[in-house]
Protein backbone atom coordinates (compact mmCIF):
# COMPACT_ATOMS: atom_id res chain seq x y z
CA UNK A 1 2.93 1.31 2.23
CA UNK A 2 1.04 3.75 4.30
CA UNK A 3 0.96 2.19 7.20
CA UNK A 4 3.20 -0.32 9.24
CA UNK A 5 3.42 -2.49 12.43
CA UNK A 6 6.81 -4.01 11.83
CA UNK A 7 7.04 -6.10 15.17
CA UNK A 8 3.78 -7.85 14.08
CA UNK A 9 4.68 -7.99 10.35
CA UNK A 10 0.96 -6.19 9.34
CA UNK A 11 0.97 -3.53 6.64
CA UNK A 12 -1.65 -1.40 5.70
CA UNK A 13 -1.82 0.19 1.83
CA UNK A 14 -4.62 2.61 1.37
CA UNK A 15 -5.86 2.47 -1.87
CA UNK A 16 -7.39 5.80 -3.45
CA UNK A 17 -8.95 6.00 -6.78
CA UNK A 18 -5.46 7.28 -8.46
CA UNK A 19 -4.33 3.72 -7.99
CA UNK A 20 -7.30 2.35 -9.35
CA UNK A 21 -6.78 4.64 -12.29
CA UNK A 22 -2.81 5.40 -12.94
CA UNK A 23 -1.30 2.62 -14.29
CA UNK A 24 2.53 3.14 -13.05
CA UNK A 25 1.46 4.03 -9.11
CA UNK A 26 -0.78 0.86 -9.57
CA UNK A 27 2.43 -1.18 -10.79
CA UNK A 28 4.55 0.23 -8.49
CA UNK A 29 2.34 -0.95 -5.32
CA UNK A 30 1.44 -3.63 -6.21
CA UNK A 31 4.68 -4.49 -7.22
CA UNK A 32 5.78 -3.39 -3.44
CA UNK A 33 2.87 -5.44 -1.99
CA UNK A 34 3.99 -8.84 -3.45
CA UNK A 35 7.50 -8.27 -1.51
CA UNK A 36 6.38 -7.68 1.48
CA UNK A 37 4.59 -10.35 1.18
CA UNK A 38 7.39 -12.44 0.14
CA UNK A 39 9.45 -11.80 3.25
CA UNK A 40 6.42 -12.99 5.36
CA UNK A 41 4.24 -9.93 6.01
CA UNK A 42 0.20 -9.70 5.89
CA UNK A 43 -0.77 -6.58 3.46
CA UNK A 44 -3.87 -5.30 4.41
CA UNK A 45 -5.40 -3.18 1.22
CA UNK A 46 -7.91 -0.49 2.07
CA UNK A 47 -10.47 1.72 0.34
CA UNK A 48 -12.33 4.20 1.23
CA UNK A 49 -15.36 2.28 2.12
CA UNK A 50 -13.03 0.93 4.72
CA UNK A 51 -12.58 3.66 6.66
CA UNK A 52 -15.52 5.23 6.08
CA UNK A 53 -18.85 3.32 6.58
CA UNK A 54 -16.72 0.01 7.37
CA UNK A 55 -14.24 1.10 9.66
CA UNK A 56 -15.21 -0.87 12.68
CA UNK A 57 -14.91 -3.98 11.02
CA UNK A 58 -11.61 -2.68 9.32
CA UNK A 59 -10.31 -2.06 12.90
CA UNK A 60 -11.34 -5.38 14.10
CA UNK A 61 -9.52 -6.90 11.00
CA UNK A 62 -6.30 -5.04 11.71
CA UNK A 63 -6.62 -5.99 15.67
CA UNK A 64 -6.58 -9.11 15.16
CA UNK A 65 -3.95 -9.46 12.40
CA UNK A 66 -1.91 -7.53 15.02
CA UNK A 67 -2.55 -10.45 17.30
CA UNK A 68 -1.65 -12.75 15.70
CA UNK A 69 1.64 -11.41 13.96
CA UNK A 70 2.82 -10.43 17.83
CA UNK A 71 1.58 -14.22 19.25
CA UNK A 72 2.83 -16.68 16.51
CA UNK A 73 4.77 -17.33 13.30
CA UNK A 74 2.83 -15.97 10.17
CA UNK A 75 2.85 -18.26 7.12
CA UNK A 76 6.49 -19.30 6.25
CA UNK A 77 5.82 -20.92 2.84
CA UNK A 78 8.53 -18.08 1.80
CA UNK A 79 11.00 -18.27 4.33
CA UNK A 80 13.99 -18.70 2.60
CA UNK A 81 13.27 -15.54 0.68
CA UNK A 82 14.51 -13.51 3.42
């Protein structure tokens, strides 16, 4: 994870073309991904166009995901993983 708002439960995973193209750093996050997941968190994957020619409505994204994760329960389908 490259980025992380614990409190709200939001990570952010940038994803560059050597995990689009290396097959163990592309098991290993997404491996990583689906557990955070597990234990209730939103993943947020990014690319390049992301935060390049779409970063405003990355930011928004992330805003309000941090919102929400500090206001209310996120989805607790997985709850008893913890």
């Amino acid at each position: 994870m490259d980025l992380a708002y614990p409190a709200a439960r939001v990570a952010i995973e940038y994803e560059s073309d050597l995990h689009r193209t290396d097959p163990a750093t592309f098991r290993k996050d997404l491996t990583r991904g689906e557990h955070l997941k597990d234990v209730d968190w939103w993943l947020v994957r990014a690319t390049a166009d992301d935060v390049g020619r779409g970063v405003d409505r990355f930011v928004q994204r992330v805003r309000r995901l941090l919102q929400a994760g500090l206001s209310a329960p996120h989805d607790h389908r997985f709850a008893t993983l913890r």
